[in-house]
C-alpha atoms as a PDB file:
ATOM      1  CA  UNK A   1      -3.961   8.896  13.295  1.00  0.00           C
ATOM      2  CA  UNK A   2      -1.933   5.738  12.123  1.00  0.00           C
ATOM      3  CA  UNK A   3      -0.636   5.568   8.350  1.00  0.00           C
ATOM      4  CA  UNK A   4      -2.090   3.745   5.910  1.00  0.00           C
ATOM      5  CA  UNK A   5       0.842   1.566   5.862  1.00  0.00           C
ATOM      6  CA  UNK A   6       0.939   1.152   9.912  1.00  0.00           C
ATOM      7  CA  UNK A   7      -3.110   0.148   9.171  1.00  0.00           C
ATOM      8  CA  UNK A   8      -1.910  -2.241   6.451  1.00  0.00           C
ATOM      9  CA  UNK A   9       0.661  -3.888   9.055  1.00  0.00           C
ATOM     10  CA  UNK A  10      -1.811  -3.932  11.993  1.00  0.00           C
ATOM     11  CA  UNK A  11      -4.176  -5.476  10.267  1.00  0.00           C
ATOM     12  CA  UNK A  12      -2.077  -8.357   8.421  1.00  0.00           C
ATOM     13  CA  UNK A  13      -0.323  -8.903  12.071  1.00  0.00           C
ATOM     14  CA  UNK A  14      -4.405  -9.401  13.641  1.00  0.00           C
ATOM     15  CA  UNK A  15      -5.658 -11.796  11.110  1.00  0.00           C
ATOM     16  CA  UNK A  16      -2.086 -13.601  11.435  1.00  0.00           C
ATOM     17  CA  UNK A  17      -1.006 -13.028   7.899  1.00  0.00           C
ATOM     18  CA  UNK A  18       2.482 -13.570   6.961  1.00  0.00           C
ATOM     19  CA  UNK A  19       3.896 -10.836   4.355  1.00  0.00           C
ATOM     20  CA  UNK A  20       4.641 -14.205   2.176  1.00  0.00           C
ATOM     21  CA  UNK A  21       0.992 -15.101   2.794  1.00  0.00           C
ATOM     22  CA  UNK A  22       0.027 -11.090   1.363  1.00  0.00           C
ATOM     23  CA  UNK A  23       2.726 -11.306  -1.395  1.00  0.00           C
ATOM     24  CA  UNK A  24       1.193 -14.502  -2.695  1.00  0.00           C
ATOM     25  CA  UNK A  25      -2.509 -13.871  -2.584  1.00  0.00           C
ATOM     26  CA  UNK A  26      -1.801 -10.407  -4.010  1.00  0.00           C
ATOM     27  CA  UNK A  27       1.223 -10.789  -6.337  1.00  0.00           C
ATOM     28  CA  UNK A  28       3.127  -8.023  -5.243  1.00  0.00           C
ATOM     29  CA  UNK A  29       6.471  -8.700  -4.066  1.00  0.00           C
ATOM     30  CA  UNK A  30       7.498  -9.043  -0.578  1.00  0.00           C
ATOM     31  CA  UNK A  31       9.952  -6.178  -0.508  1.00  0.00           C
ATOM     32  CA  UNK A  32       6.928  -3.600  -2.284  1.00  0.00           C
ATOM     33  CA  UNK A  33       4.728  -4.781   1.142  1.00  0.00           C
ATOM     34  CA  UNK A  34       7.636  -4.562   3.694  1.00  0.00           C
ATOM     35  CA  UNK A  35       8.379  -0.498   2.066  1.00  0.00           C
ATOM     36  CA  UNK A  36       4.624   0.459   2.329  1.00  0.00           C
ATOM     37  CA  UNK A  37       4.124  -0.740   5.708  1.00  0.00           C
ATOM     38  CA  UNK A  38       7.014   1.257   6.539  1.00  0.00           C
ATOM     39  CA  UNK A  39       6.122   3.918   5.078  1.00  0.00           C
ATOM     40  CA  UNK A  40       8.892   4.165   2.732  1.00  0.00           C
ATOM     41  CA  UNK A  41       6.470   3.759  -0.449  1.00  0.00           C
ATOM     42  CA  UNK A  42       3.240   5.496  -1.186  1.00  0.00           C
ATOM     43  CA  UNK A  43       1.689   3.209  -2.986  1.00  0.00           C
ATOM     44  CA  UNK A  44      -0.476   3.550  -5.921  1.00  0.00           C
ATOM     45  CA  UNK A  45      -4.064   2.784  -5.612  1.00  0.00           C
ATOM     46  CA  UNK A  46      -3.811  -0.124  -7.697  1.00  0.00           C
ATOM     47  CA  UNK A  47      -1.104  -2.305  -5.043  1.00  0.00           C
ATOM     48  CA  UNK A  48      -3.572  -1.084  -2.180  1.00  0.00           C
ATOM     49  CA  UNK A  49      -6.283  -3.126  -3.817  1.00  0.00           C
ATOM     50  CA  UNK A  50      -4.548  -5.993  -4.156  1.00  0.00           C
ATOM     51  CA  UNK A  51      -3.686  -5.384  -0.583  1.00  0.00           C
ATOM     52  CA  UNK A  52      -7.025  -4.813   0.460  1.00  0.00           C
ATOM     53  CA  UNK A  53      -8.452  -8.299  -1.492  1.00  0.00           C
ATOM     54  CA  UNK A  54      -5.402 -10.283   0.154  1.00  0.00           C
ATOM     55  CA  UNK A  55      -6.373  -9.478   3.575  1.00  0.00           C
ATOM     56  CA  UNK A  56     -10.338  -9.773   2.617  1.00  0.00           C
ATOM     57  CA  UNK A  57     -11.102  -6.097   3.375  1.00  0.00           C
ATOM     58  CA  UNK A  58     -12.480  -2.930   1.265  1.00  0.00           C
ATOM     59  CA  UNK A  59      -9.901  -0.520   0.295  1.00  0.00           C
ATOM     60  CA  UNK A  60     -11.539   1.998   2.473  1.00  0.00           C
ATOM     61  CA  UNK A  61     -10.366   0.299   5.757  1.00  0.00           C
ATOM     62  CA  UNK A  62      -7.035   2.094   5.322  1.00  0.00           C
ATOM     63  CA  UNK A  63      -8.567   5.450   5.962  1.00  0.00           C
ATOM     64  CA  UNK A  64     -11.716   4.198   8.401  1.00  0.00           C
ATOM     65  CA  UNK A  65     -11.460   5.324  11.634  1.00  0.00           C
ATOM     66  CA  UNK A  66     -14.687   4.819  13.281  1.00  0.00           C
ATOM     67  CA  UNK A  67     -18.069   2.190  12.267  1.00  0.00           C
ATOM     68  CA  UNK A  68     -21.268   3.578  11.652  1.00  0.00           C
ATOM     69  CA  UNK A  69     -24.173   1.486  10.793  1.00  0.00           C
ATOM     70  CA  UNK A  70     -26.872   4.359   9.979  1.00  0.00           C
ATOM     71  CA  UNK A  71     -26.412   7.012   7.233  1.00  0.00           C
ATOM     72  CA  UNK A  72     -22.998   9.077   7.786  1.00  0.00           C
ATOM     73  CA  UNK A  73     -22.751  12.924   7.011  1.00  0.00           C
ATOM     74  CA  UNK A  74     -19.544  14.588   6.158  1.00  0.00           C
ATOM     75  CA  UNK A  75     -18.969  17.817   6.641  1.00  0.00           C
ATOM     76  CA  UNK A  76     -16.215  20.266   5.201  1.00  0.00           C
ATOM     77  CA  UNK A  77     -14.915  20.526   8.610  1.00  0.00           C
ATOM     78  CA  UNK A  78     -14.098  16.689   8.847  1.00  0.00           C
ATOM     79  CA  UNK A  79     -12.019  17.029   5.498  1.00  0.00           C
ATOM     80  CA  UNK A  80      -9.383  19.179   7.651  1.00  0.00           C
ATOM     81  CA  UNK A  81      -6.479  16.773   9.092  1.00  0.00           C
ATOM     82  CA  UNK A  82      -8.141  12.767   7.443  1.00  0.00           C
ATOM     83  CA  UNK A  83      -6.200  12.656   4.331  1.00  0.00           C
ATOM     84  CA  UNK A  84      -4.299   9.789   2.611  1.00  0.00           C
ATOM     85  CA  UNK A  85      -1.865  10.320   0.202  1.00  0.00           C
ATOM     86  CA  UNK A  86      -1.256   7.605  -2.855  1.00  0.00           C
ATOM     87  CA  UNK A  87       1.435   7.603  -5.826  1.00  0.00           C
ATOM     88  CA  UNK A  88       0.486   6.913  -9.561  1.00  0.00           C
ATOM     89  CA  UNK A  89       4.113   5.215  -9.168  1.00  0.00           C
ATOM     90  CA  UNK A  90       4.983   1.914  -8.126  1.00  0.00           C
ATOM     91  CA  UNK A  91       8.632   2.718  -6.111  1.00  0.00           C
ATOM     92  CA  UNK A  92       7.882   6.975  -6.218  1.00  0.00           C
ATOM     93  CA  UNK A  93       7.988   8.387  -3.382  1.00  0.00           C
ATOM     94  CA  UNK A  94       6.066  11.585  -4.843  1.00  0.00           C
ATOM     95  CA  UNK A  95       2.788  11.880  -3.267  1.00  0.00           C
ATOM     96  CA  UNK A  96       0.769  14.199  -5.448  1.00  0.00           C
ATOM     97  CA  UNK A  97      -2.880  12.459  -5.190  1.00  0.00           C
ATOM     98  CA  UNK A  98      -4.245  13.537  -1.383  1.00  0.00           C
ATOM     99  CA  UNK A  99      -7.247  11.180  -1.162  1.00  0.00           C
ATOM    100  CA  UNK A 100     -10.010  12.496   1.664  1.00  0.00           C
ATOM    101  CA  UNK A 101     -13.043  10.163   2.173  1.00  0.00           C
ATOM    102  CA  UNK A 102     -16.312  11.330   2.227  1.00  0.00           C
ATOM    103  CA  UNK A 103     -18.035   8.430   4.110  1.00  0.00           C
ATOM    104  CA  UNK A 104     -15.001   6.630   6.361  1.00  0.00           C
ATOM    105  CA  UNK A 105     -17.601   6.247   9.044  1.00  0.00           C
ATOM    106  CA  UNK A 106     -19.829   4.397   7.314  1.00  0.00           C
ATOM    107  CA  UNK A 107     -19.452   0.503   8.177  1.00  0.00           C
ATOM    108  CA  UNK A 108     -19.893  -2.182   5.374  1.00  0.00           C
ATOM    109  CA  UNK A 109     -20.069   0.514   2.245  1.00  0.00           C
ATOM    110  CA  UNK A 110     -19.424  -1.004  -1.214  1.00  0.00           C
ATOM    111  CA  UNK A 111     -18.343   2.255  -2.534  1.00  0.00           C
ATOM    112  CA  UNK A 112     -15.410   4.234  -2.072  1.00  0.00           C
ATOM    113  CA  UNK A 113     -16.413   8.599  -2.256  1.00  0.00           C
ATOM    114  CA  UNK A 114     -13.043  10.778  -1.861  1.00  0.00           C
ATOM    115  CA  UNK A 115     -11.846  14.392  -2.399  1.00  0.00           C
ATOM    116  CA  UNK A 116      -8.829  13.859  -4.200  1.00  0.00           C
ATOM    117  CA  UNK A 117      -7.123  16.747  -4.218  1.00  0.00           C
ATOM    118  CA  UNK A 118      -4.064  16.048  -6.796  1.00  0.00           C
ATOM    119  CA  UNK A 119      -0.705  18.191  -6.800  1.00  0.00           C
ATOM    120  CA  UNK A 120       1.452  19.153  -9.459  1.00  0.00           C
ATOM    121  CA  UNK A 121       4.005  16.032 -10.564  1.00  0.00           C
ATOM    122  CA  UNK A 122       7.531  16.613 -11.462  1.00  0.00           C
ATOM    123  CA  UNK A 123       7.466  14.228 -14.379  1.00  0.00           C
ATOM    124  CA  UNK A 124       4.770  13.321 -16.965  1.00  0.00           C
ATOM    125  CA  UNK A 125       5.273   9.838 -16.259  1.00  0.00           C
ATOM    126  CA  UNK A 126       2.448   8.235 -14.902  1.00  0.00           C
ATOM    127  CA  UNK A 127       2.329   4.168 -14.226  1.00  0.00           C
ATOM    128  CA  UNK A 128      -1.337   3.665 -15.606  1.00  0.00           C
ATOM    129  CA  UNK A 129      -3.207   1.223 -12.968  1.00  0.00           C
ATOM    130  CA  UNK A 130      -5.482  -1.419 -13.285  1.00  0.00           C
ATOM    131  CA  UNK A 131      -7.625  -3.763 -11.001  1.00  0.00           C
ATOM    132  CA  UNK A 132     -11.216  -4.586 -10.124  1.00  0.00           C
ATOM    133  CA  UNK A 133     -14.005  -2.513 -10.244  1.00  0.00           C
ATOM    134  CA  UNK A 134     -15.371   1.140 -11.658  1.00  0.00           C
ATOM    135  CA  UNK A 135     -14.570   4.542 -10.845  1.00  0.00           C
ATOM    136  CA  UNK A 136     -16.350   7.779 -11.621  1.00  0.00           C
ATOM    137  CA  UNK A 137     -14.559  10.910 -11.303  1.00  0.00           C
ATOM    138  CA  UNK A 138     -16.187  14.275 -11.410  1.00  0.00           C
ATOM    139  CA  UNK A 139     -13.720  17.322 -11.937  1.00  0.00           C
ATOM    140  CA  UNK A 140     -14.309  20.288  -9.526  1.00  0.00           C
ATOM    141  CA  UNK A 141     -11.022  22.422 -10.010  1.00  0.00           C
ATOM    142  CA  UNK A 142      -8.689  22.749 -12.333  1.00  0.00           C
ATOM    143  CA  UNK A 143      -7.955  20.396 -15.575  1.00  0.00           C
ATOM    144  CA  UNK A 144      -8.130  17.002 -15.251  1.00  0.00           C
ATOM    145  CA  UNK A 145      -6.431  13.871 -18.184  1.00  0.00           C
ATOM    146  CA  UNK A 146      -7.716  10.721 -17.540  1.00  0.00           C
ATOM    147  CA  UNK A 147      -5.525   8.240 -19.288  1.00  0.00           C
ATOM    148  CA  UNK A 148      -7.478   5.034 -19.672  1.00  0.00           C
ATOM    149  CA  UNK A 149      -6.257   2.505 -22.236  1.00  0.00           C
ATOM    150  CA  UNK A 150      -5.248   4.060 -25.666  1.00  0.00           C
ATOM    151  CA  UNK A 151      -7.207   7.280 -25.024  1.00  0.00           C
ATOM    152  CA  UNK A 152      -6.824  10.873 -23.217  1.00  0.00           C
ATOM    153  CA  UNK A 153      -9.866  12.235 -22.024  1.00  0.00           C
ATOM    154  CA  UNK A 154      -9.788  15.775 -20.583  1.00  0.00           C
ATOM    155  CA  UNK A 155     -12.280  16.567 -17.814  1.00  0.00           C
ATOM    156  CA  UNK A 156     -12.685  20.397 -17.329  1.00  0.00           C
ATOM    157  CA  UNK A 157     -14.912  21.473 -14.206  1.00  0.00           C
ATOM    158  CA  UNK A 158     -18.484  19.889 -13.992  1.00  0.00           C
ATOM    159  CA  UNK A 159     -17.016  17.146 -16.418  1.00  0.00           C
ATOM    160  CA  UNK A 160     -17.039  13.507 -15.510  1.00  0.00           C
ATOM    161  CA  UNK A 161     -16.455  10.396 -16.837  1.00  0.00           C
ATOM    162  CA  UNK A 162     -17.178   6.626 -15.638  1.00  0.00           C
ATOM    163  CA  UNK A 163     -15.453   3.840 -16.543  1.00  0.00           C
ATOM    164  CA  UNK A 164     -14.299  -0.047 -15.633  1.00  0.00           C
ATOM    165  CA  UNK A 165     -11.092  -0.387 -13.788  1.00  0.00           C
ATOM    166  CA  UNK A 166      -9.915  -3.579 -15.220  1.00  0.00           C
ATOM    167  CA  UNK A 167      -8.319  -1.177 -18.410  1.00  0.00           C
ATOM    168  CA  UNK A 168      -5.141   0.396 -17.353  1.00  0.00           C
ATOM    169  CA  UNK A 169      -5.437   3.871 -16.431  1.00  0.00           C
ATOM    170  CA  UNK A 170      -4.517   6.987 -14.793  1.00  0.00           C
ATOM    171  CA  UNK A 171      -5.687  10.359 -13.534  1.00  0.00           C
ATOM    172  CA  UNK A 172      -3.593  13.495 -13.325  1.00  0.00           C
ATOM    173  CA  UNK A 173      -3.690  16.745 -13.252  1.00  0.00           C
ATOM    174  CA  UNK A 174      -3.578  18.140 -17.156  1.00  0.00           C
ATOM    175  CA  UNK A 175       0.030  19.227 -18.207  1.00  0.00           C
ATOM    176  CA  UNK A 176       1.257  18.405 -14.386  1.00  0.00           C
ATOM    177  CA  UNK A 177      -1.066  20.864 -13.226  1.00  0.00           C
ATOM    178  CA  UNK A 178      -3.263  21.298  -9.722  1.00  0.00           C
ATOM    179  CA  UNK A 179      -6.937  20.620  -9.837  1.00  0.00           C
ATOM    180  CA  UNK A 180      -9.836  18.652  -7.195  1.00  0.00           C
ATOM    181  CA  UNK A 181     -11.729  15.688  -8.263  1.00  0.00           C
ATOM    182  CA  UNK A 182     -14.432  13.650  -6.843  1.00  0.00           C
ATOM    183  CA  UNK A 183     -13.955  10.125  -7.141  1.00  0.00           C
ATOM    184  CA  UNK A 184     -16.132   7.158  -6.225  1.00  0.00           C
ATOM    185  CA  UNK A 185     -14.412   3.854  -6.397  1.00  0.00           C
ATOM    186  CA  UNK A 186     -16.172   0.544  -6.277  1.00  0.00           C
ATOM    187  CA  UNK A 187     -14.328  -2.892  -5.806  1.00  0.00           C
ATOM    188  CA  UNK A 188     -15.695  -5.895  -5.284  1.00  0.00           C
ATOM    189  CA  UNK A 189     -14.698  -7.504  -2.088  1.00  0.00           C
END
């Protein structure tokens, strides 16, 4: 299964997109392009939207693998080996949110359902993010802090919360701690 970065780079190379072209339509710098389609970056979810709306596609390509035009069932079984792995920082190279979709079969979906499962992180730290959109996250393990603006919110299991994407935020694990989220992410095309 290719990267997300090697999908990023196969994608910009078919539709003839120069990584000027990318770095202009999503202003991220050249450089922060050239390390995640090498895989030297794991990039936050925030520069993979940008990335996404530059090359006119839904986040979700990154981690497709297959089109389906009818309803798509996932089973636990799939969740096994299909896993993408983002940063909450820009240049990190700590990958500590493991992002498995729930519907990567399903062709022309406006939503975005994951199993996040998110690791413990070294530093408190986190680069809030902000783009297009709304997310809802429902805690299923663990602790969860959602940082969104001003505010702390803490999710225990069964909690959720819903909110628009275009106020900074972030989503950790409560005092650097393990715990499993579902997410749904919708952005606008």
């Amino acid at each position: 299964m290719k990267t997300v970065g090697e999908k990023i780079k196969g994608l910009r190379e078919l539709k003839k997109i120069s990584l000027e072209e990318v770095s202009a339509r999503s202003g991220l710098e050249v450089n922060q392009i050239q390390q995640i389609e090498d895989g030297r970056s794991i990039p936050s979810l925030s520069p993979m939207i940008k990335i996404a709306r530059a090359l006119g596609v839904r986040i979700g390509t990154f981690v497709d693998d297959s089109k389906e035009l009818g309803p798509v069932v996932h089973r636990l079984a799939d969740q096994a080996d299909k896993g993408a792995s983002f940063s909450s920082q820009n240049s990190g190279s700590h990958e500590y949110l493991n992002f498995y979709s729930l519907a990567s079969n399903k062709m022309g979906r406006h939503m975005e359902p994951y199993i996040i499962d998110i690791e413990s992180a070294p530093s408190p730290d986190f680069k809030l993010s902000q783009h297009e959109g709304e997310e809802f996250i429902y805690c299923m393990e663990g602790v969860v802090e959602v940082t969104y603006g001003k505010n702390n919110y803490i999710l225990n299991p069964g909690d959720s919360i819903y909110y628009d994407c275009i106020v900074a935020h972030s989503v950790h694990g409560y005092n650097n701690q393990q715990a499993k989220i579902l997410a749904v992410v919708y952005t606008p095309i």
